[in-house]
Structures are given as C-alpha cells and as structure tokens.
Protein backbone atom coordinates (compact mmCIF):
# COMPACT_ATOMS: atom_id res chain seq x y z
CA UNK A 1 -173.50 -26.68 160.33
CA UNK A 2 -175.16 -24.66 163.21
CA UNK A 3 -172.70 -24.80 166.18
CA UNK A 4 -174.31 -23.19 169.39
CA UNK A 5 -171.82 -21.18 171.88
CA UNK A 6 -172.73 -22.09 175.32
CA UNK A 7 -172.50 -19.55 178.44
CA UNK A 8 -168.39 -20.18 180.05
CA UNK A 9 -167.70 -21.07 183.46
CA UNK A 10 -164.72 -18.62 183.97
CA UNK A 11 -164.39 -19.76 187.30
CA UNK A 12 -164.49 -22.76 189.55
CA UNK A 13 -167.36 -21.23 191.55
CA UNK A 14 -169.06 -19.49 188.72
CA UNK A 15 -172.36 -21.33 188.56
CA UNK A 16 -174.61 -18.21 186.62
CA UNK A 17 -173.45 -15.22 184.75
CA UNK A 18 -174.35 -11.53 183.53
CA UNK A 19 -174.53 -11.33 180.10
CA UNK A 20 -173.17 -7.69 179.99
CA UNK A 21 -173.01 -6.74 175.95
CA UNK A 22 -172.16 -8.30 172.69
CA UNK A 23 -169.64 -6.88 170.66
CA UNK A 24 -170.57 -8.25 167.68
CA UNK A 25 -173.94 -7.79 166.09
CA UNK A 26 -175.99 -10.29 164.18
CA UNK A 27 -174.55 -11.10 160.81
CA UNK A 28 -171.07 -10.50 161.52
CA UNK A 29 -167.95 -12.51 160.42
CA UNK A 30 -166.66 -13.85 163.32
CA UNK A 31 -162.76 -15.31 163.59
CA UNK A 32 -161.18 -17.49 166.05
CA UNK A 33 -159.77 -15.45 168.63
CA UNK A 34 -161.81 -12.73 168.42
CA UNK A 35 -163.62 -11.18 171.25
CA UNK A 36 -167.63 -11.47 170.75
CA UNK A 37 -168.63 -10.86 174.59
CA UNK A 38 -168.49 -9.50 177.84
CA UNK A 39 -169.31 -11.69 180.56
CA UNK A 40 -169.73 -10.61 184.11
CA UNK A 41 -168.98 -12.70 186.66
CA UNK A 42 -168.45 -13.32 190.62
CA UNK A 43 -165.36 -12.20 190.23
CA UNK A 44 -164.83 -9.44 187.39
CA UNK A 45 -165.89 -8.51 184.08
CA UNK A 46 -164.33 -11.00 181.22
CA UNK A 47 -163.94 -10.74 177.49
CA UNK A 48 -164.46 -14.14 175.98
CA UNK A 49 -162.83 -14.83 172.61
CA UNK A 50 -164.31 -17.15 169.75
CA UNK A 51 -162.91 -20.70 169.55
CA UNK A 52 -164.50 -21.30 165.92
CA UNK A 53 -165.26 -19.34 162.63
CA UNK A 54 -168.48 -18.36 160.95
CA UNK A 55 -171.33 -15.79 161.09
CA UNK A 56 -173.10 -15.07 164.35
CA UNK A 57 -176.20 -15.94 163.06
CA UNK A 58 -178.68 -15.57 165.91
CA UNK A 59 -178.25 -13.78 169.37
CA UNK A 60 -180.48 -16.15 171.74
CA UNK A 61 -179.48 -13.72 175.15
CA UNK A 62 -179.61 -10.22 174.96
CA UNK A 63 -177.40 -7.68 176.52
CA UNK A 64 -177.54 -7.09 180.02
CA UNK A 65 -179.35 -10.37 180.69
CA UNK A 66 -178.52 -11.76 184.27
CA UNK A 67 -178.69 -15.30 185.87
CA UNK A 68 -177.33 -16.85 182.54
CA UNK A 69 -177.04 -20.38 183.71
CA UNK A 70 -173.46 -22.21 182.85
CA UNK A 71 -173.55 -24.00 179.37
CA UNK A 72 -177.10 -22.38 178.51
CA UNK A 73 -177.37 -21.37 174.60
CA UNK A 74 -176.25 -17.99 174.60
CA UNK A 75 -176.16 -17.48 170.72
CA UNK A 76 -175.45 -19.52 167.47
CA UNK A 77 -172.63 -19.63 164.88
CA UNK A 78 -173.61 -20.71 161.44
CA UNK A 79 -171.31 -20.66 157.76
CA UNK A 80 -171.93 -18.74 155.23
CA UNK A 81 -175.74 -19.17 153.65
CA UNK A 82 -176.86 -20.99 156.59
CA UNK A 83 -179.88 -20.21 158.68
CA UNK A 84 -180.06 -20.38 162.39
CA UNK A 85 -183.13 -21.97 164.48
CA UNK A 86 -184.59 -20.18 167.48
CA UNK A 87 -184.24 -23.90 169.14
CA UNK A 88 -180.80 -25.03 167.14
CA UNK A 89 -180.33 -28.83 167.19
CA UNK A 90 -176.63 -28.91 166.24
CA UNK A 91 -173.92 -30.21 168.47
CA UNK A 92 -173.09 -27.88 171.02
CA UNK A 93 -169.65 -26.08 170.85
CA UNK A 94 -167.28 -25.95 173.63
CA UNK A 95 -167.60 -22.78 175.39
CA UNK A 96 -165.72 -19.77 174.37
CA UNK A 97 -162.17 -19.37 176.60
CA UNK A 98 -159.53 -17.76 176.75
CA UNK A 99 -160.73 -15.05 179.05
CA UNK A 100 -159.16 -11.59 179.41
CA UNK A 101 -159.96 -9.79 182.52
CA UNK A 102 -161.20 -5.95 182.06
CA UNK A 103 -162.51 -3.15 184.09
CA UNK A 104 -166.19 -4.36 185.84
CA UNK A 105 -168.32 -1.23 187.28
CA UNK A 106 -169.65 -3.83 189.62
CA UNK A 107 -167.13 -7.24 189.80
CA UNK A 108 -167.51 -12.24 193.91
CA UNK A 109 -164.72 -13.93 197.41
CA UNK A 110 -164.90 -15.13 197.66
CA UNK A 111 -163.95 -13.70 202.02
CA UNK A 112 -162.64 -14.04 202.09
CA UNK A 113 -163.27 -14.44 199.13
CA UNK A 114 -161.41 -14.79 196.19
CA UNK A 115 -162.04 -18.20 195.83
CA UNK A 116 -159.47 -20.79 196.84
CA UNK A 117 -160.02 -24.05 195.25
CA UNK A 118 -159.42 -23.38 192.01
CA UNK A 119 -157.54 -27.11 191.18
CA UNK A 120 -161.60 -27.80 191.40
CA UNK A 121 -163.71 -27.92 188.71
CA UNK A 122 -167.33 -27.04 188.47
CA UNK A 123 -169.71 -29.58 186.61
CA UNK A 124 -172.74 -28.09 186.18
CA UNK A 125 -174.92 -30.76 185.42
CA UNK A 126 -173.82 -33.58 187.08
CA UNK A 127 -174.89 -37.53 187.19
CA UNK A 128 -176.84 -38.75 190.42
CA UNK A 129 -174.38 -40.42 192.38
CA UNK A 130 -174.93 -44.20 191.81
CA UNK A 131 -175.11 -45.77 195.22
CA UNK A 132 -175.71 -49.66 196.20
CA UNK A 133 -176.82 -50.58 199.42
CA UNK A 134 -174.09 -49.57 202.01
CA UNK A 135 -171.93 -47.56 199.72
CA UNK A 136 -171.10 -44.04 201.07
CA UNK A 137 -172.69 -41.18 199.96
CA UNK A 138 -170.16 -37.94 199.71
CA UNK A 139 -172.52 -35.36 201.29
CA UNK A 140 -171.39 -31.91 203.18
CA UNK A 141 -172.16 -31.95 206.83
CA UNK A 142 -175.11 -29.33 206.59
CA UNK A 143 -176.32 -31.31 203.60
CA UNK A 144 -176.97 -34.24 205.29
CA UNK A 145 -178.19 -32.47 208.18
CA UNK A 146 -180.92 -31.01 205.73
CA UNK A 147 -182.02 -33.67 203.97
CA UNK A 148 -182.12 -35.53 207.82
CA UNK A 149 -184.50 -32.90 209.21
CA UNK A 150 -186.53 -33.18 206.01
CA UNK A 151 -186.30 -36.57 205.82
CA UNK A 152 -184.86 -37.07 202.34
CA UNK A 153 -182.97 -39.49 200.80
CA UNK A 154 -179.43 -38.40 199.73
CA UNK A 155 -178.56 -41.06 197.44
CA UNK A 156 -181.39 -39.51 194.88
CA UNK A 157 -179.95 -36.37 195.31
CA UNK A 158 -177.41 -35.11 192.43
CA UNK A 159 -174.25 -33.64 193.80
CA UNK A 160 -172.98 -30.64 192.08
CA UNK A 161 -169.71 -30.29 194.24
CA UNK A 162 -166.32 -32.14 194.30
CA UNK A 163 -166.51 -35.41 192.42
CA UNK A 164 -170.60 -35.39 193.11
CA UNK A 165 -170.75 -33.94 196.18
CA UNK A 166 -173.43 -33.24 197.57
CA UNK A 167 -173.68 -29.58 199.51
CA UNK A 168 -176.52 -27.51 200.52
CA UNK A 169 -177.80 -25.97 197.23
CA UNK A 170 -178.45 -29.25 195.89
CA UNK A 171 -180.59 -30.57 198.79
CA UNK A 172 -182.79 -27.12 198.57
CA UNK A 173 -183.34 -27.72 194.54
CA UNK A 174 -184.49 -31.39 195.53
CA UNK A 175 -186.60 -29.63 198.20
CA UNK A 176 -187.97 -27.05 195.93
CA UNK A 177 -189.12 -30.18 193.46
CA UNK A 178 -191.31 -31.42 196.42
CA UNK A 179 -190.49 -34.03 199.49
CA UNK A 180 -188.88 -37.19 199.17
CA UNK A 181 -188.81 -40.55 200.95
CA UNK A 182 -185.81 -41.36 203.81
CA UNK A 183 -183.90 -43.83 202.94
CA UNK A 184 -184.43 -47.08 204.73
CA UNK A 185 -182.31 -48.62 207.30
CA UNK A 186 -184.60 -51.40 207.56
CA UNK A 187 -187.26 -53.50 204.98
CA UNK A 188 -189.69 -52.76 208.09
CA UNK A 189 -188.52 -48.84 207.27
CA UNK A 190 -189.07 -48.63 203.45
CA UNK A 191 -193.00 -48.95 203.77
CA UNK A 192 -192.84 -45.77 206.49
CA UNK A 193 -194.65 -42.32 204.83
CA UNK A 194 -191.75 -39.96 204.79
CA UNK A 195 -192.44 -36.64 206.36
CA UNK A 196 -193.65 -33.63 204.77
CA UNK A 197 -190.69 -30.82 205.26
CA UNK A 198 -191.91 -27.79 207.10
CA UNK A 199 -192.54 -24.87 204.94
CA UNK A 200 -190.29 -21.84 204.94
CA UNK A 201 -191.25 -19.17 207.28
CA UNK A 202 -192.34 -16.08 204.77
CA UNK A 203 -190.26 -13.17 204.99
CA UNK A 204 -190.61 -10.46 206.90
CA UNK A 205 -192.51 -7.74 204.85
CA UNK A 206 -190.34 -4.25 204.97
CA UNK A 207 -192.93 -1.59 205.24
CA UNK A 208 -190.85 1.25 205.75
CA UNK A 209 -189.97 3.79 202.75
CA UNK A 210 -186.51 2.08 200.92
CA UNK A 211 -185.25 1.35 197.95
CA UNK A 212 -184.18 -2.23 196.44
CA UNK A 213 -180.81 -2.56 195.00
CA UNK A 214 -180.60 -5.81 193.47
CA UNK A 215 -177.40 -8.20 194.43
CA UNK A 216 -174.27 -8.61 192.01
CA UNK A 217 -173.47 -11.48 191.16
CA UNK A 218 -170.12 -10.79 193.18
CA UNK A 219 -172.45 -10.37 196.28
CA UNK A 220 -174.51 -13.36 196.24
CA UNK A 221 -171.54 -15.44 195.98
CA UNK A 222 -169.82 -13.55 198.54
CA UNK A 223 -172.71 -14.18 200.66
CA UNK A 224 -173.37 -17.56 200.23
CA UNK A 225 -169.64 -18.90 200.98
CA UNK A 226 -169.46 -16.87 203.75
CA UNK A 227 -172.69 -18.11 205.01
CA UNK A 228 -171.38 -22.04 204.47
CA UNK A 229 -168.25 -20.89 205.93
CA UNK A 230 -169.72 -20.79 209.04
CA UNK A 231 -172.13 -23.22 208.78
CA UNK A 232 -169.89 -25.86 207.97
CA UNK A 233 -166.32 -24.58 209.66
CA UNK A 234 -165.92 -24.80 213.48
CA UNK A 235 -164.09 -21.49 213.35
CA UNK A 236 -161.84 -20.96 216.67
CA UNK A 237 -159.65 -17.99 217.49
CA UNK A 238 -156.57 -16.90 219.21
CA UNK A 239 -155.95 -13.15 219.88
CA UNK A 240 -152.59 -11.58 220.76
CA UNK A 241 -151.55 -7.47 220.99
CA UNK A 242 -148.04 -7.43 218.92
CA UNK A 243 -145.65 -4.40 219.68
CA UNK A 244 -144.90 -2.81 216.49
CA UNK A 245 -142.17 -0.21 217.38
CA UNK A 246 -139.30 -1.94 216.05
CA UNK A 247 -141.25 -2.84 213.12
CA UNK A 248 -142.26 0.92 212.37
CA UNK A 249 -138.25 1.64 212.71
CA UNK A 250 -137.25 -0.51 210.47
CA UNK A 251 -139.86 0.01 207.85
CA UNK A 252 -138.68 4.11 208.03
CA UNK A 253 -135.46 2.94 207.74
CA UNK A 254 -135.35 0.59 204.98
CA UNK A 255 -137.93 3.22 202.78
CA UNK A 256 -135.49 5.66 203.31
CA UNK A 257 -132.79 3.79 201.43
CA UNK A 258 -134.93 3.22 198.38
CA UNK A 259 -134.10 4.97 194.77
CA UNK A 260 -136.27 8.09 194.19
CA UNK A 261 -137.74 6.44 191.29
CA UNK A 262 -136.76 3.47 188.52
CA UNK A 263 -137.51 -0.02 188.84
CA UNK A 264 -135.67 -0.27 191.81
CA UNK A 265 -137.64 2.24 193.80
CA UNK A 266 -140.20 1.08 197.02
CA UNK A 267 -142.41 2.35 199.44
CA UNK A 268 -142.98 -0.45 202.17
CA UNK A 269 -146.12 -0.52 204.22
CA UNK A 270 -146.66 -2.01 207.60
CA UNK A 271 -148.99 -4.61 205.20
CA UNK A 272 -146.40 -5.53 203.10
CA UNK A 273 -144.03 -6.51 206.56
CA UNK A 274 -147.16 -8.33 207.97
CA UNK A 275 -147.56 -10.43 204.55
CA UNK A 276 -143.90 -11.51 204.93
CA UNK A 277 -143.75 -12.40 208.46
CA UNK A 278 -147.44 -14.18 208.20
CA UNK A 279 -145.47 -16.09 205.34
CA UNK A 280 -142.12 -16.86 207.39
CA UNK A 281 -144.24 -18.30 210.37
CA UNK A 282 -146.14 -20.70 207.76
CA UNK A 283 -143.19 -21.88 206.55
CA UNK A 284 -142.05 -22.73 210.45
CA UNK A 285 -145.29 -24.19 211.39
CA UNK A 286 -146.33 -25.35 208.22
CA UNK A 287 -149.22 -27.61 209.71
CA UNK A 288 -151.25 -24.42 209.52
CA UNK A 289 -150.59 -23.88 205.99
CA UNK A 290 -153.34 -26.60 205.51
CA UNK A 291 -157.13 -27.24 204.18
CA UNK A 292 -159.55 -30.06 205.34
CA UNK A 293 -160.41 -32.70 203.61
CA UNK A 294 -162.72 -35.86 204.66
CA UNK A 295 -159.84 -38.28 203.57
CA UNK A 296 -157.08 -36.83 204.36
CA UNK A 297 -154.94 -33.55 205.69
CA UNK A 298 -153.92 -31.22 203.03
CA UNK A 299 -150.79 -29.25 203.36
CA UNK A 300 -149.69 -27.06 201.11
CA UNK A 301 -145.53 -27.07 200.15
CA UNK A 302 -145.44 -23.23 198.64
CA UNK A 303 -146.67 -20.83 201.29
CA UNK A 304 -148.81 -18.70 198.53
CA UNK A 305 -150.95 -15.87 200.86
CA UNK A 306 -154.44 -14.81 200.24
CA UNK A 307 -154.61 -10.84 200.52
CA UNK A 308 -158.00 -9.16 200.97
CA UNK A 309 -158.48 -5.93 198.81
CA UNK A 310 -161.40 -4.23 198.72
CA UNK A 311 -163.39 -3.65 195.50
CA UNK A 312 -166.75 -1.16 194.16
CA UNK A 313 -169.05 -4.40 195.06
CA UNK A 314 -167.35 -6.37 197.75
CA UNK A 315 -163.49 -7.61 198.37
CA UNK A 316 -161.44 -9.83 196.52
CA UNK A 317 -157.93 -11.92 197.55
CA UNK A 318 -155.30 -11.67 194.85
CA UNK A 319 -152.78 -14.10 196.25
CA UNK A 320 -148.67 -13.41 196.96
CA UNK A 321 -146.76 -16.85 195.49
CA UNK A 322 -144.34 -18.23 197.62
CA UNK A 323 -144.22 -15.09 200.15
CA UNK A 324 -141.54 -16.60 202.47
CA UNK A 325 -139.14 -16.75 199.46
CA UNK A 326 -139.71 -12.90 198.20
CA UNK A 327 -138.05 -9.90 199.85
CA UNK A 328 -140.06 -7.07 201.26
CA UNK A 329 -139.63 -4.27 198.08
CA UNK A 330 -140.68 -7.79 196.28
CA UNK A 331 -144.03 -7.97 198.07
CA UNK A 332 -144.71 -4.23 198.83
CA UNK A 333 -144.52 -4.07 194.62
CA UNK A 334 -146.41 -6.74 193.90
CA UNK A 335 -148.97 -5.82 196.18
CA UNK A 336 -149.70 -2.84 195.09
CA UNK A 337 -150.09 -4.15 191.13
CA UNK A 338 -152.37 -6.97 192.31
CA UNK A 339 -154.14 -4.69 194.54
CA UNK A 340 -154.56 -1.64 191.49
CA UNK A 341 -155.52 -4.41 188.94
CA UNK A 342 -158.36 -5.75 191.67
CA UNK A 343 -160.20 -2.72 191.54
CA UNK A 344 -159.39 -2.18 188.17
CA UNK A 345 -161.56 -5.72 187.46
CA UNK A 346 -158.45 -6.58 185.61
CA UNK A 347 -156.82 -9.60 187.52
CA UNK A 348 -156.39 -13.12 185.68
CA UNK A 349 -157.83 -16.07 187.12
CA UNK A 350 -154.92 -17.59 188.19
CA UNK A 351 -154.12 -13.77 190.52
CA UNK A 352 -157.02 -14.34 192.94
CA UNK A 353 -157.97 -18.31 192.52
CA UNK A 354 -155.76 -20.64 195.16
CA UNK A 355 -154.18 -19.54 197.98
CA UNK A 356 -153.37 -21.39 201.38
CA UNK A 357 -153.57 -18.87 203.94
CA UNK A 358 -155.18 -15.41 203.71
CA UNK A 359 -155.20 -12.03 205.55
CA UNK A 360 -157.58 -9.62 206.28
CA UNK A 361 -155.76 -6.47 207.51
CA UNK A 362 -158.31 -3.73 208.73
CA UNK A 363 -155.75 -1.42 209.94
CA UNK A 364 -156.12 1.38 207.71
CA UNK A 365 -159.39 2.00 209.02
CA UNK A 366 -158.68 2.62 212.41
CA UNK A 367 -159.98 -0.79 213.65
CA UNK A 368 -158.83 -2.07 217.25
CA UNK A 369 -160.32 -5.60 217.10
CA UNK A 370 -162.23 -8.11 214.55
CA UNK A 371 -162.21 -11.62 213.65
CA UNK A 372 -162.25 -12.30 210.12
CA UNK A 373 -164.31 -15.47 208.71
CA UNK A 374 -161.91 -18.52 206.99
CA UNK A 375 -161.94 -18.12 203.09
CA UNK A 376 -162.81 -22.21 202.51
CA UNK A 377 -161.00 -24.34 201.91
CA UNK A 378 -158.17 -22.71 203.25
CA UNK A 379 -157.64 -23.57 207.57
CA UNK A 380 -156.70 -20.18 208.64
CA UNK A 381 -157.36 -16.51 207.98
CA UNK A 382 -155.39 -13.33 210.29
CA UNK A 383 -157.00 -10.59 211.12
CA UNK A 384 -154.80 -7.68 211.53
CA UNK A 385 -155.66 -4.61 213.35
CA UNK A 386 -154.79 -0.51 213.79
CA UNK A 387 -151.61 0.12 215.76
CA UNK A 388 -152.49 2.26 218.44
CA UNK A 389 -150.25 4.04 221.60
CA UNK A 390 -151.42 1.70 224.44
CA UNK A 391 -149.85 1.84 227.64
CA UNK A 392 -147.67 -0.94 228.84
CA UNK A 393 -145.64 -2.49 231.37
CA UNK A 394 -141.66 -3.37 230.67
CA UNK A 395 -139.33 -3.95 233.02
CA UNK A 396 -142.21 -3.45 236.02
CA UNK A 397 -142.12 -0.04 234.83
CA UNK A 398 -145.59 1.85 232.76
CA UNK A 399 -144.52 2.48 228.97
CA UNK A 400 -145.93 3.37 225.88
CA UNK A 401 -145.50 1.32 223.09
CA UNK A 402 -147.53 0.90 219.52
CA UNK A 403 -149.85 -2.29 219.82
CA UNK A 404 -151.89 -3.72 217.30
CA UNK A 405 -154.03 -6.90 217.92
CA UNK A 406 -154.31 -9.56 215.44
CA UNK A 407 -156.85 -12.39 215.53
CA UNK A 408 -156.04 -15.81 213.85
CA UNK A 409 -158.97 -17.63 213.09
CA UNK A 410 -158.69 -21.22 211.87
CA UNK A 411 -160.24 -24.59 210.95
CA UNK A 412 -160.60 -26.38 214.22
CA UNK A 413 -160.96 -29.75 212.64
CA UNK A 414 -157.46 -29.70 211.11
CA UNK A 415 -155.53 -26.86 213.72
CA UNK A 416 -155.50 -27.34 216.91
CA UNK A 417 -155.79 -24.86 220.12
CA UNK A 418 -152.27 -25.80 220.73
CA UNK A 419 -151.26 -25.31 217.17
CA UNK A 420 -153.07 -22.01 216.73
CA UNK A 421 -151.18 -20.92 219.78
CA UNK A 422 -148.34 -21.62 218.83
CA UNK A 423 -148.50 -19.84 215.11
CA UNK A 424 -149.76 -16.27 216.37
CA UNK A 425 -147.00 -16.59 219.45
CA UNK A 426 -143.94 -17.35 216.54
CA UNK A 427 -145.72 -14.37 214.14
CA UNK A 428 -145.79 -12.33 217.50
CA UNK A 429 -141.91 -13.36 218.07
CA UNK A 430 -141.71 -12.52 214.21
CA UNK A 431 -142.65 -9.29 214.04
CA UNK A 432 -141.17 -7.48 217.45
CA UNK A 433 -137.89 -8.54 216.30
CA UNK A 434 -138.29 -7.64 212.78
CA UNK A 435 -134.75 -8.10 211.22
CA UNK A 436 -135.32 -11.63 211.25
CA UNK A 437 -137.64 -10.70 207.93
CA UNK A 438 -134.37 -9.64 206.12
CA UNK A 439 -132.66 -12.99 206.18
C-alpha cells in the first residue's frame, strides 16, 4: 500500500520548511533509518531518516522548494510492483524523525531567538475552539485587539497556538478570507452589520536601484517573534555600570593555571564569568528565573541560560544546563562547543530549544550600551556591554577603573521594578567581588 511521507515539524515553532535536496532518487530501495532528505529549517539544516520500508515511488516536492507547509505530501513510499498516484489516497505516514543536525549555508531565534518553549507542541491544523455562550476564549492580547478593531468574532477563529490559542497569525488568515461578524453581547447586537476592516495601506514602492534578497526561513521567524515580542511584552529595563577589574584579575589568574593542552586544559573569557555569575544571581533571586503565563507564574527549578551566538543568517541561543551548578573551565568549554556547533548548523534540538533566562553579550564588538529584546517566553534577557577605562570616583578621590554596563530587560507583568533592581544590584555585587564564583 501507498504510504505518503508528510513534511516534519523539527521544531516547536517550525510552521513551513525548505525542501533543500533529496538524497534518494525515484525508484530507490529505501530502509528504515535511512536518510532520504535534507530539510531546512528556522533553525538549521536537518537530515530526516525513513521510519518505514519500500521504494520511493514518486517525488511530489522537488529540491530546493521553499514554504513547504508542515504535514504537506512531500513524496510517496510504495512496495515493490506498486504504482504511485500524483494525488495518493493512502493513509498518511507519520512524518519522518529522528533528525540529525548538519552544516546549513543559511540556518531561525529565535532573539533572542533560539526558541524557548520547546515543552510546546505545534499543531498545525488545529480544531476551532468550541465555545458556548460565556465560555472563555484563549486569545493573545494583540489577537484580540485585532479581531476588536476589525470587528471579528474570535470564537470562529481557529487557534494554532498553545492548546488552541489564538495569536496574531491566525486572526490575519481569518482576515485574509474576508470580514466577519462581532460577536454579540446582546440579541439587540446580533442583527448589527459588522464592519468592513480597513484595507492595508500598500507598500511603499522602492524606486531606487537595489537588489532583493529573499528572507530565510531563519529570518522570517526571527522577525516575527521579535516583532510579537514587543507587541505583546511590556519590556522594562534596569541599567547598571559593573567594575570589572577584579574580575579581569582573576580570569588572568585562573587561565594561567590551566594545563597547556589535554582535556583538562581552558581558556576562560570574561563571557564565560558573566554566564556563571548571571546563573548564581538566578539561583538567589530565583523569581526572575520565570515565564508568564495567563494562569499562573512559572518558575523554573534548574537555572538553564540562553546564550546568544551569532550565525551566517541571524543568531541562535544554545542554552548552558544548570549554570549555577558548573564550574567556570565547565562553562568556558562548553561554550565554546555549543557556540562552534551553532555556526556549524550542527546543534540538536534539545542544545538551543528551552532555556529560562538568556544573554546577549555585545562586548566583543566594542559596544558601550544596548538593550536586548526578551526571547518569549522567557521574563528576562541581560545585555552585556564592552569594558571600557572610565573615570571614577573611590574614596572621594578620581580613579580609573574598567566599567562595562549591562542592561536587564524583563517581563514587567511577572518582574517587578523592585525585583529587577534587585537582580542586576546582586549580579553587580556578583561580579566586583568575583571569588564568590569559585565556591
């Protein structure tokens, strides 16, 4: 029997695919476990094995073919003698897993963003919510503010989120299908014309001489959580300048103890020290170690840190587990694998999806202030800056000291000013007295 292999969702906020090549041709034996494809997607480029046996009978998407819905037809499997229809009618397949990460010329943060979340799952097609009169209907702020202004009714509306959420894609697709009546708070109501939504204002036209790259799939995912990131997040920051001499001395003197080579050896950067300190303070104020939720306040119990590397096409978070229980050569190692494999395209899921708390250190560039956007769902994101000579006064006296300035941004419906505060003032406390890191 025909068995149809359906486009994977290799991640929870994979929602469309690149098709990059087939590596087997028409006609081929195929086994379980072999690798037939390679599958670009927001995050990387991913082999994807077979789950069942038989002859790839008919490719139905070519190579290189982008915007490959989720669970669309993507090529058949048929036995031995068997024929397979443009249009097969067999029972779908699951889609093929087991997904092993290789290099991607162009690989999506989600900011920020490696895309926490993963304990999510994406459904890509789901029911309409089924809603009697007065039941709640589980809608993202900016959704219902859409569908308000446009005067739709959100209970006809299929969420695509969160156990059938309903978020801001899915009010544009019921847009894009053509207006809809308001729901009725009154009989007197239901008989009212709903309003027409206003049309989209046409784009600008660009007359000047350019040329059009088209967007990665990494980009346009990038770009639309950031976007409902701040749409959605009341972002509020705290900003404090953090000595870093003592830091600097220790770091010279702890590298300067390490083997010349071997699995022992270590090179500690003024990153790796921030990662640990960022993870000590979580686990002191944990309340910011936190996402969001409408029904309640999660917080996290391992303190697992979001790092942002960048990549050819964008940036990506491989995330440290349980930072506040590693040492520093611990970290500064596995750091520097996570970040090599980012680049490389060659993370697993599991490397980059999750996290609780994420950092966005712009140092290396020579940056003396930003403030970094939150990497949903998580509540807080640092932004760390370059250490610079600054003057400064100690002891009523001018001094020179090495000052960086770091930015905490967080989630201002689950932290606080107070809170906030009080985390960048203990990292501050943290990191001028460094040996505190070593216990």
């Amino acid at each position: 029997m025909a068995t149809n292999i359906l486009m994977p969702a290799l991640s929870p906020t994979m929602t469309e695919g690149t098709l990059a090549r087939w590596l087997k041709k028409e006609g081929e034996q195929v086994k379980a476990g072999d690798i037939i494809a390679e599958i670009e997607t927001d995050k990387a480029t991913m082999e994807v094995e077979a789950v069942d046996e038989g002859i790839l009978g008919k490719i139905v998407v070519p190579d290189g073919t982008a915007s490959v819905k989720v669970n669309d037809v993507i090529a058949v499997l048929v036995e031995p003698g068997e024929k397979a229809d443009a249009t097969p009618a067999a029972k779908p397949a699951p889609a093929p897993a087991t997904p092993k990460t290789e290099p991607a010329p162009a690989p999506t943060t989600a900011p920020a963003a490696p895309a926490p979340g993963a304990a999510q799952g994406f459904n890509p097609q789901p029911d309409p919510p089924k809603t009697a009169p007065g039941d709640r209907v589980v809608a993202s702020p900016l959704a219902r503010r859409m569908a308000q202004q446009a005067g739709m009714d959100l209970s006809a509306i299929a969420g695509s989120g969160p156990n059938g959420r309903i978020v801001k894609s899915d009010v544009e697709a019921a847009l894009a299908k053509g207006p809809a009546p308001k729901a009725a708070s009154a009989p007197q109501a239901a008989a009212a014309p709903a309003p027409a939504p206003k049309p989209a204002a046409p784009a600008a036209a660009i007359t000047a001489p350019h040329q059009a790259v088209p967007h990665s799939t990494m980009r346009k995912v990038i770009a639309r959580r950031l976007s409902e990131s701040k749409a959605t997040i009341p972002h509020f920051y705290v900003t404090m300048d953090i000595e870093l001499d003592a830091l600097l001395k220790l770091r010279s003197q702890l590298n300067a103890t390490s083997p010349k080579d071997g699995a022992g050896a270590f090179k500690l950067s003024v990153n790796d020290m921030v990662i640990k300190a960022a993870a000590v303070t979580l686990r002191r104020i944990p309340k910011v170690n936190a996402s969001w939720t409408d029904e309640a306040a999660i917080l996290y119990d391992d303190v697992d840190v979001s790092v942002a590397v960048s990549i050819p096409d964008g940036l990506i978070t491989p995330i440290i587990r349980k930072a506040d229980q590693k040492g520093l050569a611990a970290i500064s190692n596995e750091m520097k694998d996570l970040a090599a494999r980012a680049k490389a395209g060659k993370l697993k899921p599991e490397e980059f999806q999750g996290g609780g708390f994420s950092i966005s250190n712009m140092g290396m560039y020579g940056v003396s202030d930003f403030s970094a956007i939150i990497n949903p769902p998580q509540a807080g994101i640092l932004a760390v800056s370059a250490g610079q000579q600054r003057p400064v006064v100690k002891d009523g006296a001018l001094a020179i000291a090495t000052v960086m300035t770091c930015t905490l941004s967080v989630d201002h419906r689950i932290v606080d000013g107070a809170l906030a505060a009080e985390w960048i003032a203990e990292f501050k406390r943290i990191v001028e007295n460094p040996l505190s890191l070593m216990l």
